[in-house]
C-alpha atoms as a PDB file:
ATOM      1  CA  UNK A   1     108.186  75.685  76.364  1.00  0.00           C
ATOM      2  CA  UNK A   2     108.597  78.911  78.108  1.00  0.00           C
ATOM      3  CA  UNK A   3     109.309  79.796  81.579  1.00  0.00           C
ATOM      4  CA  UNK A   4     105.830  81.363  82.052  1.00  0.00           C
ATOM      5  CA  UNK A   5     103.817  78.054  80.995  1.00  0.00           C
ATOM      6  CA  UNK A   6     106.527  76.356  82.957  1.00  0.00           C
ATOM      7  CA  UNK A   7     105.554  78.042  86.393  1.00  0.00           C
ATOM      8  CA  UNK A   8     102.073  77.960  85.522  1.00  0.00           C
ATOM      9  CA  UNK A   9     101.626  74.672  85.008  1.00  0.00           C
ATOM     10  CA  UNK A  10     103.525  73.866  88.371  1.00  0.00           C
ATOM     11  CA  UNK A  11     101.415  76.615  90.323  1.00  0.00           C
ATOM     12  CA  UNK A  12      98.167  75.293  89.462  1.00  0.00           C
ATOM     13  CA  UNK A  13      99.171  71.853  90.024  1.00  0.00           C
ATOM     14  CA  UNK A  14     100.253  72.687  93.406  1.00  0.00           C
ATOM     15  CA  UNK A  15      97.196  74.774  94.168  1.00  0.00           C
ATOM     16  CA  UNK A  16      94.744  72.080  92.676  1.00  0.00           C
ATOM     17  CA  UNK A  17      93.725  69.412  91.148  1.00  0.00           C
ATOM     18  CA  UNK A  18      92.048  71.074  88.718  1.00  0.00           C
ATOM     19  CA  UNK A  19      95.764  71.812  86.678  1.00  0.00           C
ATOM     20  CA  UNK A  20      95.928  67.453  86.323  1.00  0.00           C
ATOM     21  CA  UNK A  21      93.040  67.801  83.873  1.00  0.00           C
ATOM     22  CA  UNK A  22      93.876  71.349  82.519  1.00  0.00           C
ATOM     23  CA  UNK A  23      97.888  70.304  81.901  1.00  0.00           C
ATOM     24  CA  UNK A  24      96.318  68.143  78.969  1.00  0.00           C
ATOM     25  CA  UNK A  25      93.858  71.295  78.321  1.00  0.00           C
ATOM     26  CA  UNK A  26      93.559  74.477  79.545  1.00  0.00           C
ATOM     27  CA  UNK A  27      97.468  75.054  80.077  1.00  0.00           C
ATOM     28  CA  UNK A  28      98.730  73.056  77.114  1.00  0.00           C
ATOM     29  CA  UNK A  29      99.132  74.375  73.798  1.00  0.00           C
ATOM     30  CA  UNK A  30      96.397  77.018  73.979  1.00  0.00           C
ATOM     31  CA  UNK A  31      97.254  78.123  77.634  1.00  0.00           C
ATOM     32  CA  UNK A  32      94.655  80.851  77.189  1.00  0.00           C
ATOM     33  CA  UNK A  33      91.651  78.606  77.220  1.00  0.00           C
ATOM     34  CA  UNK A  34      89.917  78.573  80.326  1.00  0.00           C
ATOM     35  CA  UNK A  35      87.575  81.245  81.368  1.00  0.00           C
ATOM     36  CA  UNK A  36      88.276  84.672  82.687  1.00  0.00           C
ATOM     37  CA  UNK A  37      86.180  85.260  85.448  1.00  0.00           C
ATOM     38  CA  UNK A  38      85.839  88.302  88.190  1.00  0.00           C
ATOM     39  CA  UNK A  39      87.233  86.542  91.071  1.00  0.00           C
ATOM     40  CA  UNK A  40      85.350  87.001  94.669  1.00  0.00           C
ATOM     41  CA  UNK A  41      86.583  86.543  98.302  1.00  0.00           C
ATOM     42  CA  UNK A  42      83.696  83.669  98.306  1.00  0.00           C
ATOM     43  CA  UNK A  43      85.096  82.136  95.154  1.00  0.00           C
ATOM     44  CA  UNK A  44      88.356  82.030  96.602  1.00  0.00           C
ATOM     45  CA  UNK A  45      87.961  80.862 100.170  1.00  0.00           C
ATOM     46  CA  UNK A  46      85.530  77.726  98.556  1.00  0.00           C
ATOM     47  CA  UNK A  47      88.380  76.990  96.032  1.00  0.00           C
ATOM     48  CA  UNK A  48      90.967  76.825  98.831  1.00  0.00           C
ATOM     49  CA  UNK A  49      88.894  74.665 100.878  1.00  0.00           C
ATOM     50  CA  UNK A  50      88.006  72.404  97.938  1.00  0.00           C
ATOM     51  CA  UNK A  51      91.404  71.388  98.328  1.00  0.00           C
ATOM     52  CA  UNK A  52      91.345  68.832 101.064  1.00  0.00           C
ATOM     53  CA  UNK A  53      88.389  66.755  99.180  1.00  0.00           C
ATOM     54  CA  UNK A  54      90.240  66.590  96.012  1.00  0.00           C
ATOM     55  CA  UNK A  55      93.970  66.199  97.204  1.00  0.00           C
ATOM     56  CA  UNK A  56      93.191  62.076  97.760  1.00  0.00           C
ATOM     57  CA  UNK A  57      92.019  61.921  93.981  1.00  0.00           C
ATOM     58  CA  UNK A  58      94.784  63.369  92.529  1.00  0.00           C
ATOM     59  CA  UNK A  59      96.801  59.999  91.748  1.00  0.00           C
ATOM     60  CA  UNK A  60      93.710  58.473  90.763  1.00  0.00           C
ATOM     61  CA  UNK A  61      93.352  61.542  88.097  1.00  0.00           C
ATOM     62  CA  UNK A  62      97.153  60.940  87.181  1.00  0.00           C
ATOM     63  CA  UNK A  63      96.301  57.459  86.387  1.00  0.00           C
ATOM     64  CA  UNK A  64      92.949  58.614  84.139  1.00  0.00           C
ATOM     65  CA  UNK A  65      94.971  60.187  81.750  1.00  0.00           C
ATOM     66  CA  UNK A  66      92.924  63.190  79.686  1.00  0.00           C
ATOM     67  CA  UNK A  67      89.953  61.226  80.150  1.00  0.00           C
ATOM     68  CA  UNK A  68      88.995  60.287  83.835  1.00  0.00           C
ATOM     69  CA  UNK A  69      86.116  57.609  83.991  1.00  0.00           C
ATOM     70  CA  UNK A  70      82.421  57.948  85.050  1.00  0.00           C
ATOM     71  CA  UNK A  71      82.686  57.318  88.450  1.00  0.00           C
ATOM     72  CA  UNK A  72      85.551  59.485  89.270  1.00  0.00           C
ATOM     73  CA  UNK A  73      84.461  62.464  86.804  1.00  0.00           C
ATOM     74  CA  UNK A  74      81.130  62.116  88.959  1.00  0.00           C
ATOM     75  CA  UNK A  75      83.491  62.468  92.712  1.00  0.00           C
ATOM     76  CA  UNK A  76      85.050  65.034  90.915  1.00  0.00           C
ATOM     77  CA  UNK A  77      81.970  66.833  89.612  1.00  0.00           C
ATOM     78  CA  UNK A  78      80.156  66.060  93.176  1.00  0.00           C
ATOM     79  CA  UNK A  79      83.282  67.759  95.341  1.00  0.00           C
ATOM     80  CA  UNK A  80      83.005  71.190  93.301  1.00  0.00           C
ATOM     81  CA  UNK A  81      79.003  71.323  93.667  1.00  0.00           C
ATOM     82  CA  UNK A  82      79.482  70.310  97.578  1.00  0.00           C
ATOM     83  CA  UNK A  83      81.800  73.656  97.927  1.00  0.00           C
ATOM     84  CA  UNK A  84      79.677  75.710  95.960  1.00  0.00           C
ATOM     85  CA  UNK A  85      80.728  75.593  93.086  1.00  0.00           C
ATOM     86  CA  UNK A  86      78.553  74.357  89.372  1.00  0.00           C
ATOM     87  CA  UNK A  87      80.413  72.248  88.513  1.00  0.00           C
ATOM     88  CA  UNK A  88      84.006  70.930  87.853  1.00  0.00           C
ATOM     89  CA  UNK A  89      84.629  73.165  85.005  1.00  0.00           C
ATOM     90  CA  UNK A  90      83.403  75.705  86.918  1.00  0.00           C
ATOM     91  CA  UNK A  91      85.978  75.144  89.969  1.00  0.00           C
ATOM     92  CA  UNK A  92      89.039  74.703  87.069  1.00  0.00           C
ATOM     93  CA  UNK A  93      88.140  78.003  85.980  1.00  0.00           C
ATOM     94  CA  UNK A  94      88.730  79.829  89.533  1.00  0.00           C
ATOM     95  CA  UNK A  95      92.059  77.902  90.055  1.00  0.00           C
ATOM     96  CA  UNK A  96      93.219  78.833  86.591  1.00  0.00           C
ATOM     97  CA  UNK A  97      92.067  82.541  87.527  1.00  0.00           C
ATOM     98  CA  UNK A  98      94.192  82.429  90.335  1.00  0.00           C
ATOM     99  CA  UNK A  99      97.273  81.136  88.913  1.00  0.00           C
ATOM    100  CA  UNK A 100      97.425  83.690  86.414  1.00  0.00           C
ATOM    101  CA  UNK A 101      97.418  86.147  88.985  1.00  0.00           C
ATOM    102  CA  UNK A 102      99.871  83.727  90.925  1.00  0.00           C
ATOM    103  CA  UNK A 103     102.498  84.221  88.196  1.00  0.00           C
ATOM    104  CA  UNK A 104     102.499  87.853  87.706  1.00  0.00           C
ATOM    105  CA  UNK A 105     102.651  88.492  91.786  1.00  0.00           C
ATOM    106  CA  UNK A 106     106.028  89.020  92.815  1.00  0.00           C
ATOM    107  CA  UNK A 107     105.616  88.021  96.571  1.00  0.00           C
ATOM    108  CA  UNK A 108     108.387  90.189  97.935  1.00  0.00           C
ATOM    109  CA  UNK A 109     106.620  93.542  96.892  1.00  0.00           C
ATOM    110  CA  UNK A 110     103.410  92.514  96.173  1.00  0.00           C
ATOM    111  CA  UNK A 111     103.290  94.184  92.705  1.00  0.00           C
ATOM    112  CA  UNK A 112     101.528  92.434  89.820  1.00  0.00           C
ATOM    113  CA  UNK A 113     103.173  92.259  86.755  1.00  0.00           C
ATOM    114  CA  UNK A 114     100.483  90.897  83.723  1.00  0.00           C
ATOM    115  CA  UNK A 115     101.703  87.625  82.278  1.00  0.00           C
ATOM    116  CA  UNK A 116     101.716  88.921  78.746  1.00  0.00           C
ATOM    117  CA  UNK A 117     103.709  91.013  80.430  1.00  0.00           C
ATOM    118  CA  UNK A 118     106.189  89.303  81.715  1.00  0.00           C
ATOM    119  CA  UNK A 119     106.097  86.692  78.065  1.00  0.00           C
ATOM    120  CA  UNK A 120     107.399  89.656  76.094  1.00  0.00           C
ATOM    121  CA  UNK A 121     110.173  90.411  78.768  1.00  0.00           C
ATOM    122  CA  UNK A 122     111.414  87.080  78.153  1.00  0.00           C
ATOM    123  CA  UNK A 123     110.769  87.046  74.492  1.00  0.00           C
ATOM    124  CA  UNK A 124     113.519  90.355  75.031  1.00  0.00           C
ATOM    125  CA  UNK A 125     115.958  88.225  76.969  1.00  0.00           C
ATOM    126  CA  UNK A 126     116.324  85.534  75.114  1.00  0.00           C
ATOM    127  CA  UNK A 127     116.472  87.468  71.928  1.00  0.00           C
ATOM    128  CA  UNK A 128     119.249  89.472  73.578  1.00  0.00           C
ATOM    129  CA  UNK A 129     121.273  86.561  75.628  1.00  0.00           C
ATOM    130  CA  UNK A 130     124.500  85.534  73.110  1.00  0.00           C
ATOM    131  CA  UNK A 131     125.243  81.954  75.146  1.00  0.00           C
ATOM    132  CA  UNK A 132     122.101  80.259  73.362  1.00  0.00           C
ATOM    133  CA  UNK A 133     122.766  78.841  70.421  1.00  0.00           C
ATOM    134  CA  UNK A 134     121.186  79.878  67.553  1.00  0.00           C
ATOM    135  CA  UNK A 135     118.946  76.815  67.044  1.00  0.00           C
ATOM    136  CA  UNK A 136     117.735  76.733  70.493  1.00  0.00           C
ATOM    137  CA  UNK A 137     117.509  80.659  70.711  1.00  0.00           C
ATOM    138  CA  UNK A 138     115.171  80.471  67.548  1.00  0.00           C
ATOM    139  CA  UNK A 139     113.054  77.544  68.779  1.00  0.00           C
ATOM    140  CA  UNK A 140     112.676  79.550  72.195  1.00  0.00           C
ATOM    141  CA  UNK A 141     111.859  82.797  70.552  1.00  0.00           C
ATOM    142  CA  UNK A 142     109.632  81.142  68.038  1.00  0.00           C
ATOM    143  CA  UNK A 143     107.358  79.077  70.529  1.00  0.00           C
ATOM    144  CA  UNK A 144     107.610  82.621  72.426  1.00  0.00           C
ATOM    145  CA  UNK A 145     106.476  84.334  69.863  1.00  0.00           C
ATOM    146  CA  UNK A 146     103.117  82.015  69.399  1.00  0.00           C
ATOM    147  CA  UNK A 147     102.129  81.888  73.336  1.00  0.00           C
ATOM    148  CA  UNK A 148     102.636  85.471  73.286  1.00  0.00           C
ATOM    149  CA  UNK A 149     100.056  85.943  70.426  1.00  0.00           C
ATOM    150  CA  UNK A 150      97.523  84.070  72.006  1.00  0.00           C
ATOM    151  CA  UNK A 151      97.980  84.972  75.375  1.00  0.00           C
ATOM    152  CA  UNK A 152      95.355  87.549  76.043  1.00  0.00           C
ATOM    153  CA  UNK A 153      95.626  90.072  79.258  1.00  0.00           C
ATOM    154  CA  UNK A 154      94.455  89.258  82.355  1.00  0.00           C
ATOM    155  CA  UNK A 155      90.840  90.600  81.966  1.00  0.00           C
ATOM    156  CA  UNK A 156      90.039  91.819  86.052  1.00  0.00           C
ATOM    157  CA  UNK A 157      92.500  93.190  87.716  1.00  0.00           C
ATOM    158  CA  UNK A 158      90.464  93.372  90.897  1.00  0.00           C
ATOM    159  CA  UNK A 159      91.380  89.609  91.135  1.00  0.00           C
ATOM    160  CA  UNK A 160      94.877  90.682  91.774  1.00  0.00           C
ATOM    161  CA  UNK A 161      93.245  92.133  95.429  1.00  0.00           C
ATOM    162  CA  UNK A 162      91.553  89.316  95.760  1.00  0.00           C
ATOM    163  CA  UNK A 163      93.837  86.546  95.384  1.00  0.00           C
ATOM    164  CA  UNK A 164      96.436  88.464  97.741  1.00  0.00           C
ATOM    165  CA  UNK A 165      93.746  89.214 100.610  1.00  0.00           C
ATOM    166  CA  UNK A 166      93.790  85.066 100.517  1.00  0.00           C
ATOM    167  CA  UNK A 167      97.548  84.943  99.448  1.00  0.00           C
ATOM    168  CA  UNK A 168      98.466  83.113 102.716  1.00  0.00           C
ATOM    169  CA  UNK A 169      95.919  80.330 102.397  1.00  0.00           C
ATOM    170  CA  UNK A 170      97.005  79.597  98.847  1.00  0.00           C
ATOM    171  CA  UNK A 171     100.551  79.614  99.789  1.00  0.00           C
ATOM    172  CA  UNK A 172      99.544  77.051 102.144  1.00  0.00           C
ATOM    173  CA  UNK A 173      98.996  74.792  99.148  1.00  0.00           C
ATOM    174  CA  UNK A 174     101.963  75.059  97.344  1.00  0.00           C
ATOM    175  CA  UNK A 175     104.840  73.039  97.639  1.00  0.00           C
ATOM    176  CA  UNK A 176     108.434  74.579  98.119  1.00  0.00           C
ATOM    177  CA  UNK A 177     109.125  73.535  94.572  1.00  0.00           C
ATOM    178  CA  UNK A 178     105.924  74.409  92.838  1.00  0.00           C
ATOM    179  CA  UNK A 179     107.926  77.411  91.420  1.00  0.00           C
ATOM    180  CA  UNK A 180     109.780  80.820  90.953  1.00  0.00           C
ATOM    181  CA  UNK A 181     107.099  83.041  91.931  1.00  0.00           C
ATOM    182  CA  UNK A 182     107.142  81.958  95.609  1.00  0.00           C
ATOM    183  CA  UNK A 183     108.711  84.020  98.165  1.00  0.00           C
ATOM    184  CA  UNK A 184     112.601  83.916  98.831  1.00  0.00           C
ATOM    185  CA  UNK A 185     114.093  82.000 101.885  1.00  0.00           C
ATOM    186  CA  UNK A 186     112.854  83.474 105.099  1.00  0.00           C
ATOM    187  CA  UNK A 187     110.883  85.930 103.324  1.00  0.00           C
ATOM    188  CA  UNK A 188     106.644  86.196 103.908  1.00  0.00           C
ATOM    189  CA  UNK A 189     103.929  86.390 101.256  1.00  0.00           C
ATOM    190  CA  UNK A 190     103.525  90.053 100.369  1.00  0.00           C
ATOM    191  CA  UNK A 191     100.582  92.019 101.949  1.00  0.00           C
END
């Protein structure tokens, strides 16, 4: 598995609860699936507030599995509508929005590097690093290789603006370990 489904599995599971259900879907093998949406200040600010209503279910979501029951895909369905959102889906696809633009921010400069992006510069390091062995290097460069052709570009990149106007909030969220893309030691979130 690559470093950039890696970090963006951890991001959106520290931004929400959404990533439980999406690290059997939307960020498993076809990491591309959710949908690509124009991202809003309103959109943003309701999906960061969401948080504290879902944060108590998300043991009882580790416990459903892929397939949460009734009653619990009803709280969950009930929470996004109460924050403005259509539904559930609907709130999975803003937080998977966001993380995409999470992983590509580089919080010390603020510059936004596209995740395909940032795939195929691994794709170059690993081809070019001699310490991996050769099986590992061409399972790496292989599963690579796929992600990479089914990764599509992030499709606005006026949510880059919008996720950083918010990009305190978020950070809020997200636990010291949720990743690499956080700021360094002592360092702020980028303007």
């Amino acid at each position: 598995m690559s470093t950039f489904i890696s970090s963006l599995r951890s991001l959106a599971g520290a931004i929400g609860l959404s990533a439980i259900l999406a690290g059997a879907g939307a960020f498993g093998a076809a990491a591309q699936e959710f949908k690509q949406l124009e991202l809003t200040d309103q959109l943003v600010t309701n999906f960061i507030s969401a948080q504290k209503d879902f944060a108590p279910l998300a043991s009882k979501l580790a416990e459903g599995g892929e397939q949460p029951d009734a009653a619990l895909t009803k709280e969950l369905e009930d929470i996004a509508k109460k924050h403005g959102f259509t539904s559930f889906a609907d709130f999975e696809d803003v937080g998977a929005n966001i993380t995409i633009v999470l992983d590509g921010l580089d919080r010390a400069t603020g510059k936004y590097t596209d995740p395909v992006e940032k795939m195929k510069k691994e794709l170059d390091e690993i081809k070019a690093d001699d310490t991996i062995p050769p099986e590992d290097k061409k399972l790496a460069v292989d599963d690579l290789t796929q992600e990479i052709a089914q990764a599509k570009p992030l499709k606005f990149a006026a949510n880059v603006d919008v996720v950083k106007k918010h990009i305190a909030a978020i950070e809020e969220l997200i636990p010291e370990e949720a990743g690499e893309s956080g700021p360094a030691d002592g360092e702020g979130p980028a303007p």
